[in-house]
N, C-alpha and C. Protein backbone atom coordinates (compact mmCIF):
# COMPACT_ATOMS: atom_id res chain seq x y z
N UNK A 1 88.49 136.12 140.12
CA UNK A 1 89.49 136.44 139.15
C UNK A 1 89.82 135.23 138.27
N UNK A 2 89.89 133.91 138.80
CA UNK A 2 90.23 133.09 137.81
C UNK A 2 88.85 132.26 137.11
N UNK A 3 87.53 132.69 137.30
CA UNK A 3 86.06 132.40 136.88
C UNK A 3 86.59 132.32 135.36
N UNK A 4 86.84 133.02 134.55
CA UNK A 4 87.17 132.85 132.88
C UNK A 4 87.95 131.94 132.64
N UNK A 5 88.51 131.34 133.89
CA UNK A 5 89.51 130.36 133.18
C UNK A 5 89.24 128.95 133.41
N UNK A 6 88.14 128.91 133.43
CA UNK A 6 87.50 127.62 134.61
C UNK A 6 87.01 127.21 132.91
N UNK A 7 86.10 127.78 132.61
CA UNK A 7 85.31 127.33 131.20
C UNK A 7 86.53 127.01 130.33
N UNK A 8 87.63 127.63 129.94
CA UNK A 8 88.59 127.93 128.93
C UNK A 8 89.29 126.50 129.36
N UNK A 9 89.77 125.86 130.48
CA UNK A 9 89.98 124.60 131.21
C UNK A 9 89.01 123.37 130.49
N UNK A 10 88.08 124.00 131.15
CA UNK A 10 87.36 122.73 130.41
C UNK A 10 86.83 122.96 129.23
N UNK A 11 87.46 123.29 128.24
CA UNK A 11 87.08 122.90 126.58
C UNK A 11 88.59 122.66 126.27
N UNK A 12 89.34 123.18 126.98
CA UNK A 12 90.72 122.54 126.65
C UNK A 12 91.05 120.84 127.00
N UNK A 13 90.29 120.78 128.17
CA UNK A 13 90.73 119.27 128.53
C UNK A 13 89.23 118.64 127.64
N UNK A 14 88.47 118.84 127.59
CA UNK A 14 87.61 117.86 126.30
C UNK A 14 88.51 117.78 125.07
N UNK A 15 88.48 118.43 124.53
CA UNK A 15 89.62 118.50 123.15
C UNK A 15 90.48 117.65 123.25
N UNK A 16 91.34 117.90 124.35
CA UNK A 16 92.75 117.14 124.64
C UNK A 16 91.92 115.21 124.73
N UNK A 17 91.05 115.36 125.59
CA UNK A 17 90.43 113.67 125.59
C UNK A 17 90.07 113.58 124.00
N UNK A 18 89.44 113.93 124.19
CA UNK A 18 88.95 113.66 122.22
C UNK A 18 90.19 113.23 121.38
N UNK A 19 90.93 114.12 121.21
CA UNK A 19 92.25 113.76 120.41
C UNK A 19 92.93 112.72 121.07
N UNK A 20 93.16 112.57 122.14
CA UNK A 20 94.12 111.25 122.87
C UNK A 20 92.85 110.11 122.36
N UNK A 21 91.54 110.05 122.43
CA UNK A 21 90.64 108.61 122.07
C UNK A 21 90.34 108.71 120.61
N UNK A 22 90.70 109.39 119.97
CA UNK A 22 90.78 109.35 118.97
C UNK A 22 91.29 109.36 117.33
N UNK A 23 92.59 109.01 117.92
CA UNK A 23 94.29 109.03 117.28
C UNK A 23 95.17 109.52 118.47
N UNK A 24 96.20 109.08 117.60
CA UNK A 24 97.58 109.63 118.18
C UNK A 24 97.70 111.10 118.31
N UNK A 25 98.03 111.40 119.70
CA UNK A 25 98.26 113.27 119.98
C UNK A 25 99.78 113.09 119.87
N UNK A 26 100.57 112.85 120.26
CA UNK A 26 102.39 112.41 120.19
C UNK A 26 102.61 111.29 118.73
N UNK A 27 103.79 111.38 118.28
CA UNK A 27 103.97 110.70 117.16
C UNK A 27 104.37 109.60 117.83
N UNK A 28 104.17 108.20 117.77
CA UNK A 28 104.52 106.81 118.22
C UNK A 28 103.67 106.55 118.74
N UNK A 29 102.93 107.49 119.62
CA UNK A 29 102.13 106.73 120.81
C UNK A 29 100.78 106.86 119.78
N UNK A 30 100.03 105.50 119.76
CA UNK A 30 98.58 105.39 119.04
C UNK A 30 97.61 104.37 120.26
N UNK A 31 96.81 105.10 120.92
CA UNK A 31 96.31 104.29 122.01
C UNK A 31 94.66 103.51 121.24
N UNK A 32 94.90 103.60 120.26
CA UNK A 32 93.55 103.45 119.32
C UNK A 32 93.53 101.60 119.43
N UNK A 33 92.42 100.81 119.16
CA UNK A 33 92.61 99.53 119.32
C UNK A 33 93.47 99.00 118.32
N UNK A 34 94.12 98.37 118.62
CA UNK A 34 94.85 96.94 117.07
C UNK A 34 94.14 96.15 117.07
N UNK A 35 94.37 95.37 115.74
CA UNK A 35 93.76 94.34 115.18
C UNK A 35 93.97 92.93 115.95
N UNK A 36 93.72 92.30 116.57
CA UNK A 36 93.91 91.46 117.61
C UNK A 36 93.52 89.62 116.42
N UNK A 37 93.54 89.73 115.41
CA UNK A 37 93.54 88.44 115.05
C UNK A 37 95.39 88.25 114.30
N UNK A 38 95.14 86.82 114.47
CA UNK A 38 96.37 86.53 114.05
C UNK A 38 96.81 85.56 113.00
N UNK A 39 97.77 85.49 112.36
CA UNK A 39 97.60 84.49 111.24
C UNK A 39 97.76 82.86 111.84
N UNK A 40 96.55 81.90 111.12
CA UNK A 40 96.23 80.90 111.42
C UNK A 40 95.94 80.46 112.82
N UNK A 41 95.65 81.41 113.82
CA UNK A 41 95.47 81.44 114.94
C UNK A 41 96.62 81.10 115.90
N UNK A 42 97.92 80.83 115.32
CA UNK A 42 99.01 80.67 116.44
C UNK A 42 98.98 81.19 117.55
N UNK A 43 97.47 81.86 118.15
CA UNK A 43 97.99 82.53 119.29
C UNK A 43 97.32 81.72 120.22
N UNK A 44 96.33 80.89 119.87
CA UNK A 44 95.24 80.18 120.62
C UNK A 44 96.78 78.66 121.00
N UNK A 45 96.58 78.96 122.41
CA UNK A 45 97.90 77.91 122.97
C UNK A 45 97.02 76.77 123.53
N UNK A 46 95.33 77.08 123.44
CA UNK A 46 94.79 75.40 124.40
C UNK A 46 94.05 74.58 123.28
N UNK A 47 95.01 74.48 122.18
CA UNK A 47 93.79 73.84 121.09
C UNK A 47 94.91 72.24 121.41
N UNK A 48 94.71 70.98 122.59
CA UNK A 48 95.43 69.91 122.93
C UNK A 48 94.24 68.89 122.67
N UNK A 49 93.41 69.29 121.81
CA UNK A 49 92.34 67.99 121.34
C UNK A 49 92.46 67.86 120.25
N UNK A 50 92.09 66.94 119.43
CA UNK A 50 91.70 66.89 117.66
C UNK A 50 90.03 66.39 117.62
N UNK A 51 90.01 66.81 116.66
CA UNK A 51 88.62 66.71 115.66
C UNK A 51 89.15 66.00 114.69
N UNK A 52 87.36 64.67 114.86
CA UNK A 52 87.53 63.59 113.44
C UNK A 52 85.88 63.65 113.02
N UNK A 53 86.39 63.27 111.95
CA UNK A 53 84.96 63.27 111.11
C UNK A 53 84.35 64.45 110.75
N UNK A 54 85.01 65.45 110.32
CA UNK A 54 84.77 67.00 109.76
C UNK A 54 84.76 67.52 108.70
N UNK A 55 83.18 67.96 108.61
CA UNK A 55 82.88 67.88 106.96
C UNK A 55 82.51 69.62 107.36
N UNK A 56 83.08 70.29 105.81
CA UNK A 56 82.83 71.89 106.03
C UNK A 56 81.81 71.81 104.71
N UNK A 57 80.85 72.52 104.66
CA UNK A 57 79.98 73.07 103.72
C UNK A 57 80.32 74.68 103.20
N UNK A 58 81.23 74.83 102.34
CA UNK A 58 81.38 76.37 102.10
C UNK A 58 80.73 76.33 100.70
N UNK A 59 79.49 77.47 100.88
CA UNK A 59 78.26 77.68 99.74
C UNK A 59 79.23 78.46 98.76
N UNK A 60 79.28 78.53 97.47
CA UNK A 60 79.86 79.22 96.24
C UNK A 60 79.20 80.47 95.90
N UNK A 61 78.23 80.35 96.42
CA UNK A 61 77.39 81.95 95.77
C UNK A 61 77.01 82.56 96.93
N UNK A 62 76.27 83.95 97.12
CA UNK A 62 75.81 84.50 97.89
C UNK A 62 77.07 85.71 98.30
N UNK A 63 78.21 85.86 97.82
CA UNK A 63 79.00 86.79 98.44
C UNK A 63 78.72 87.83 97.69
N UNK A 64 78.98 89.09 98.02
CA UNK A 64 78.89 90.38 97.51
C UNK A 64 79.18 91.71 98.60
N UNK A 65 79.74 92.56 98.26
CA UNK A 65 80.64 93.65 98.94
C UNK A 65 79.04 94.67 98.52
N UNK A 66 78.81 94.97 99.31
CA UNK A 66 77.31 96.18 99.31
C UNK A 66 77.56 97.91 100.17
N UNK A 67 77.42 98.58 99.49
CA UNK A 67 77.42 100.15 100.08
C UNK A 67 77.04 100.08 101.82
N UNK A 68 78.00 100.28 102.57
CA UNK A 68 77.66 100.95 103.68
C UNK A 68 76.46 102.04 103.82
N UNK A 69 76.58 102.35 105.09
CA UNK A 69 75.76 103.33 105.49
C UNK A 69 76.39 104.75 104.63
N UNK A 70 75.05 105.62 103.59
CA UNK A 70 75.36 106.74 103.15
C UNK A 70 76.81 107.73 103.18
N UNK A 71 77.66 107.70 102.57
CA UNK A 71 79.03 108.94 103.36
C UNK A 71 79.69 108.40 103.83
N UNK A 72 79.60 106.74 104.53
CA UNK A 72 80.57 105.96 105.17
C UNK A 72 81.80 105.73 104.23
N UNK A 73 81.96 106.14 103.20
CA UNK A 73 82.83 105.26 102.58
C UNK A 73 83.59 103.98 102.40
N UNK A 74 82.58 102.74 103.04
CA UNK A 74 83.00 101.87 103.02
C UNK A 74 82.02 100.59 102.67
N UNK A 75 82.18 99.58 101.97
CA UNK A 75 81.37 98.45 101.58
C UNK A 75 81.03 97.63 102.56
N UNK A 76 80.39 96.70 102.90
CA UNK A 76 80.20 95.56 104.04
C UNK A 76 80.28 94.48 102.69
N UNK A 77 80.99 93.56 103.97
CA UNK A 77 81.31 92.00 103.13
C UNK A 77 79.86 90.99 103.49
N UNK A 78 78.92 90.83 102.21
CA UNK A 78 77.85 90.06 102.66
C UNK A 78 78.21 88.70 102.40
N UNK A 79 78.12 87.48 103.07
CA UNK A 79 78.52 86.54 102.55
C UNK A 79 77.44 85.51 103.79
N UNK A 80 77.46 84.24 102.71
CA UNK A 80 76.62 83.60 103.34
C UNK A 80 77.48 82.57 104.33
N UNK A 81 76.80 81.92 105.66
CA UNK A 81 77.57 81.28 106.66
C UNK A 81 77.95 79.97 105.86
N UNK A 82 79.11 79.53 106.36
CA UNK A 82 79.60 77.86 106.41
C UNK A 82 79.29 76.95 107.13
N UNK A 83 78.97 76.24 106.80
CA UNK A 83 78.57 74.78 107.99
C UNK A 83 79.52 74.07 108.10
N UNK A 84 79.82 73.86 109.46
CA UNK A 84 80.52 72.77 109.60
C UNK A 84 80.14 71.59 110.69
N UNK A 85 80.39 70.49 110.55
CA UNK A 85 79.48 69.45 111.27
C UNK A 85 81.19 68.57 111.53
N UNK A 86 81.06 68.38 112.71
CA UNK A 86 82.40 66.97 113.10
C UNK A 86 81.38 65.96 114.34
N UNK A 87 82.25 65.01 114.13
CA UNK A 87 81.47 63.70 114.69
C UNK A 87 81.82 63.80 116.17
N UNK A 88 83.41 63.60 116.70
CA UNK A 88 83.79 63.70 117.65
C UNK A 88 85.14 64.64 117.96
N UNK A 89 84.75 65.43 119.27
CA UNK A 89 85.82 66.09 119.85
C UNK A 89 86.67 65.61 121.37
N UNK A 90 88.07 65.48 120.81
CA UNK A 90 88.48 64.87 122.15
C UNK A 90 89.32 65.84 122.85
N UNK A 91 88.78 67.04 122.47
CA UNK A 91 89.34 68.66 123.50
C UNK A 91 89.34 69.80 123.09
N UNK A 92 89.71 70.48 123.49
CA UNK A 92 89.97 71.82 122.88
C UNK A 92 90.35 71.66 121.81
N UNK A 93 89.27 72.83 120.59
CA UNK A 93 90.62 72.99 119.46
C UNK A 93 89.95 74.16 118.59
N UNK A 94 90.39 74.84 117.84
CA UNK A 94 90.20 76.59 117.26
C UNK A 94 90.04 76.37 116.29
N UNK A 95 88.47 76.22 115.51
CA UNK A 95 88.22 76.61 114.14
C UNK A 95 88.26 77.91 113.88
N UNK A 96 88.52 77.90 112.45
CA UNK A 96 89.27 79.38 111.52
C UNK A 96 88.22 79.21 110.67
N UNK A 97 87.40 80.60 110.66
CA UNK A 97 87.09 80.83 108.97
C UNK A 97 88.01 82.18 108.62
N UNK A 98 88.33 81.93 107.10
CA UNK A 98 89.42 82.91 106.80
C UNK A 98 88.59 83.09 105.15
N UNK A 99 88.72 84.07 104.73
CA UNK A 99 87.84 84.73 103.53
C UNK A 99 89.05 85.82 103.41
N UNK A 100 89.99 85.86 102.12
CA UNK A 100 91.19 86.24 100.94
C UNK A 100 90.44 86.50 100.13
N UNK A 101 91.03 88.10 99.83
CA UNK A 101 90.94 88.75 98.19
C UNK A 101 91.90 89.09 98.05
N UNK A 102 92.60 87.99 97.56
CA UNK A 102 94.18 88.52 97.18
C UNK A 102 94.19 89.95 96.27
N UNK A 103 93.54 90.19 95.43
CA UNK A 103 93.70 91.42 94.73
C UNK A 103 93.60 92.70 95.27
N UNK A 104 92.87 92.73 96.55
CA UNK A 104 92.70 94.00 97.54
C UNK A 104 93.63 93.73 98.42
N UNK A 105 94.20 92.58 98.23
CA UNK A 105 95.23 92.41 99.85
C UNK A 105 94.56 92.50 101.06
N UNK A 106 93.42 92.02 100.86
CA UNK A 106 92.00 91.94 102.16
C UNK A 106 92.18 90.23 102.62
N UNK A 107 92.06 90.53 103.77
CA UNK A 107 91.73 89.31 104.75
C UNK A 107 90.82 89.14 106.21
N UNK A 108 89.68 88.64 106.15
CA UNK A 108 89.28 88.54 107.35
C UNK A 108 89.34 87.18 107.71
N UNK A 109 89.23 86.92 109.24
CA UNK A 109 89.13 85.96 109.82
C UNK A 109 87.87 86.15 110.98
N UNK A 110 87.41 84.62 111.04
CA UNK A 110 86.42 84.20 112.36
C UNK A 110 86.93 83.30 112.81
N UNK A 111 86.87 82.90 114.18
CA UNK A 111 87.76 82.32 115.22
C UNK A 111 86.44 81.55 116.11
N UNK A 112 86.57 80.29 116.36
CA UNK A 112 85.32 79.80 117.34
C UNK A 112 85.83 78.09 118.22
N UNK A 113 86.22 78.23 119.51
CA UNK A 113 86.70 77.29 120.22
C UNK A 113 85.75 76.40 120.16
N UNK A 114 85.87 75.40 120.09
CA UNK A 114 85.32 74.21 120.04
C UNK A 114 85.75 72.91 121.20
N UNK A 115 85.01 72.37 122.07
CA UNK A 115 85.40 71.07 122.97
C UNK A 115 84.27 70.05 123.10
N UNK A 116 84.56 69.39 123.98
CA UNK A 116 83.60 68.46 123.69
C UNK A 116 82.08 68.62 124.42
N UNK A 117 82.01 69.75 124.68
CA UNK A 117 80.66 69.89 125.32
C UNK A 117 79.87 70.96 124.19
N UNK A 118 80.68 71.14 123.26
CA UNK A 118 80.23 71.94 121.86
C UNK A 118 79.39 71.62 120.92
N UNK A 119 78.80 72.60 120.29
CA UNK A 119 77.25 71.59 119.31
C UNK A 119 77.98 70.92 117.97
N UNK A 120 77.86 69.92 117.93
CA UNK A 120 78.42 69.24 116.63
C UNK A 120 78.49 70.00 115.02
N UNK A 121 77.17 70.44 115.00
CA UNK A 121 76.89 71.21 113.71
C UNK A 121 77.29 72.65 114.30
N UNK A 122 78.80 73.13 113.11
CA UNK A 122 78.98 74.71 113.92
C UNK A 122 78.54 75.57 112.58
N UNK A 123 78.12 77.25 112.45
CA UNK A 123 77.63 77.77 111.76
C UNK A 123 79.21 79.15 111.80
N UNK A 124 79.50 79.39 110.44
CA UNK A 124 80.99 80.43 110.67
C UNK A 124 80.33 81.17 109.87
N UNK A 125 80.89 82.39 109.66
CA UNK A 125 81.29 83.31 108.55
C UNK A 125 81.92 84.79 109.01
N UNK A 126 82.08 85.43 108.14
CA UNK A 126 82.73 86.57 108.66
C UNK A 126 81.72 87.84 109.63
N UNK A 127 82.61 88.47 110.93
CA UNK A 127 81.85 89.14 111.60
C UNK A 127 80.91 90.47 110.97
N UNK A 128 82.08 91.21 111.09
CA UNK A 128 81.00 92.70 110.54
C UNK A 128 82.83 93.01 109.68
N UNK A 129 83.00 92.49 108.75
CA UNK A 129 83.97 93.21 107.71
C UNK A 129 83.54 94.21 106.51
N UNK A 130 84.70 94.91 106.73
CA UNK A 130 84.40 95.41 105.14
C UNK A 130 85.30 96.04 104.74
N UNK A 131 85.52 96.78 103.59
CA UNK A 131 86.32 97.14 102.23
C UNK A 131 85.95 98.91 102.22
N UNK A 132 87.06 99.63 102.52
CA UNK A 132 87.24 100.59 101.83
C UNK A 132 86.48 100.74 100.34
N UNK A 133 85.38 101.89 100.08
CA UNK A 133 84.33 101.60 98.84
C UNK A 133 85.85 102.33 97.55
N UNK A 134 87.02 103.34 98.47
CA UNK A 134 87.60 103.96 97.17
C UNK A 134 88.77 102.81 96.85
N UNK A 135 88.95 101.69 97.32
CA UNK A 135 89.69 100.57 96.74
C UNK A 135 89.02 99.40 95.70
N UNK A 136 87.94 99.90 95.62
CA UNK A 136 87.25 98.90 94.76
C UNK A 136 87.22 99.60 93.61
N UNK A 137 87.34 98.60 92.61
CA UNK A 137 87.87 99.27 91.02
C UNK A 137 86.97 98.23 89.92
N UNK A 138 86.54 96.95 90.85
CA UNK A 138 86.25 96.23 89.35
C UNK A 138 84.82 95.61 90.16
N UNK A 139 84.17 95.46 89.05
CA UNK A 139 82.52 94.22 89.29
C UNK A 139 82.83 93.68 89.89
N UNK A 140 83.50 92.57 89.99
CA UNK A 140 83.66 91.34 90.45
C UNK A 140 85.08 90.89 91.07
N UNK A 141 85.50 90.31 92.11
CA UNK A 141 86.34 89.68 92.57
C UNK A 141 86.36 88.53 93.00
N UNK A 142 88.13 87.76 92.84
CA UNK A 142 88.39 86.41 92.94
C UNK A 142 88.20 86.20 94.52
N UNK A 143 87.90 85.32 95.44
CA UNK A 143 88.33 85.55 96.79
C UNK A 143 88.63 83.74 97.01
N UNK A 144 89.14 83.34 98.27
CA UNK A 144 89.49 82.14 98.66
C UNK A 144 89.21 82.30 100.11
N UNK A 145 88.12 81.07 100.58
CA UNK A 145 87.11 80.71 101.72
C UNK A 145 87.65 79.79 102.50
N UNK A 146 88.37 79.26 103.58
CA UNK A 146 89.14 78.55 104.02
C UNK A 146 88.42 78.15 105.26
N UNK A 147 88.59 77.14 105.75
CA UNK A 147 87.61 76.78 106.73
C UNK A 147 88.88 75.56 107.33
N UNK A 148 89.82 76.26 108.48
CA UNK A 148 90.62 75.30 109.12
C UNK A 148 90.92 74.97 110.56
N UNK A 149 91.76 73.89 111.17
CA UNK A 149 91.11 73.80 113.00
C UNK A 149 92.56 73.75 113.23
N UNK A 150 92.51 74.42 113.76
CA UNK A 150 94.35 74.48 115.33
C UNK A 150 93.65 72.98 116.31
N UNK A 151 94.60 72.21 116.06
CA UNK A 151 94.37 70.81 117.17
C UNK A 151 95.43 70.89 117.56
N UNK A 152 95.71 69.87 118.80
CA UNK A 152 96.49 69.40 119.54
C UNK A 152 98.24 69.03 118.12
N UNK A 153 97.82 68.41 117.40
CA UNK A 153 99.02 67.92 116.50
C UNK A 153 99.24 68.62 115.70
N UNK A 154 98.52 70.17 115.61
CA UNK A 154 99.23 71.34 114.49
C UNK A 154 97.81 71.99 113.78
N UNK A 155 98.12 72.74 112.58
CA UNK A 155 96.99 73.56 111.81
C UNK A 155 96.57 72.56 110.45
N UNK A 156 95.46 72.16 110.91
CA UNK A 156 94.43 71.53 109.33
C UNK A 156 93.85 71.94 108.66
N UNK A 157 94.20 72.25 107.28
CA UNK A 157 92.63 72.80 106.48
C UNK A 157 91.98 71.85 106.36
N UNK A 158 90.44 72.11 106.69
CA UNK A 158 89.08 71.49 106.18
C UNK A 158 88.48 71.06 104.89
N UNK A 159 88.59 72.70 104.18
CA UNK A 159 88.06 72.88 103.47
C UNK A 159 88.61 74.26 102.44
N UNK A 160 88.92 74.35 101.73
CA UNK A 160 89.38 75.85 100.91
C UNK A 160 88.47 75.52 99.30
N UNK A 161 88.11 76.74 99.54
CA UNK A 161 87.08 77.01 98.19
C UNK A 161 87.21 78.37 97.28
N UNK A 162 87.55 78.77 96.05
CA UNK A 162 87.33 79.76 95.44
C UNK A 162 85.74 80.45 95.21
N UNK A 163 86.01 81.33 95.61
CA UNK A 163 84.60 81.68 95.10
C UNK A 163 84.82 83.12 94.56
N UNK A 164 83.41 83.71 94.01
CA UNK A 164 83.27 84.94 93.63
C UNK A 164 82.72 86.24 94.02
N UNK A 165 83.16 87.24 94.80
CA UNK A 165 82.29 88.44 95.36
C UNK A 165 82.36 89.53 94.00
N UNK A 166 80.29 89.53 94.33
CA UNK A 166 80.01 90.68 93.38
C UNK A 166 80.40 92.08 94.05
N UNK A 167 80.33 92.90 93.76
CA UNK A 167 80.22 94.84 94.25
C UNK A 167 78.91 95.06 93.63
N UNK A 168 77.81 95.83 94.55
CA UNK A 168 76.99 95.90 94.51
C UNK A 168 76.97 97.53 94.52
């Protein structure tokens, strides 16, 4: 007698998982991931070393926002890596690459601990970002490339560079 309700059970509880992993089913509750970076890395508490002798290489060309995958509606941020090379590390400490388009109100960040058992020459750039394709409106955008370290005595910029991303 209850055989029909066995199947009707389970497409109800798939559904119900689906919707709970895949947005909010209740209004407030969103079990979906957050954005886990933070501004200038204040969250990294073991950066008690400094870095001397730190030269950043941020290249001027090579950026450009390019079509996602077909229907995705969204661009990928292509951009070429930063070099950065320091002489000596006397501990822990949290390089930032940070890449601003103030005009989209876009910001990504890359995050990479550094100590003294770390390779001198480090290679940054942004992970897998990208841009909404229906917020993009113009050829070309202004952006600002920042390349800075959380040490022991506070937050340093390296290096900050304007550069230009095409839309492709």
């Amino acid at each position: 007698m209850s055989r029909w309700r066995d199947p009707v059970a389970l497409v109800l509880s798939c559904f119900l998982l689906t919707a709970v992993v895949s947005g909010p089913v209740v209004a407030g509750v969103d079990l979906t991931p957050e954005d886990r970076s933070s501004e200038d890395g204040a969250s990294f508490t073991g950066a008690t070393g400094n870095v001397t002798g730190a030269e950043a290489a941020i290249p001027t060309d090579g950026y450009a926002l390019r079509p996602g995958v077909t229907g995705s509606g969204i661009h990928k941020l292509d951009a070429p890596t930063t070099t950065l090379t320091v002489e000596t590390v006397s501990g822990p400490v949290l390089v930032t690459y940070t890449l601003r388009i103030p005009e989209l109100s876009y910001r990504t960040d890359a995050f990479r601990a550094v100590d003294r058992n770390s390779s001198r020459e480090l290679t940054l750039g942004p992970d897998d970002a990208s841009v909404p394709s229906n917020r993009l409106e113009a050829e070309t955008y202004r952006a600002v490339v920042e390349i800075a370290v959380q040490e022991g005595d506070g937050r340093r910029v390296l290096e900050n560079r304007e550069i230009t991303i095409a839309v492709a």
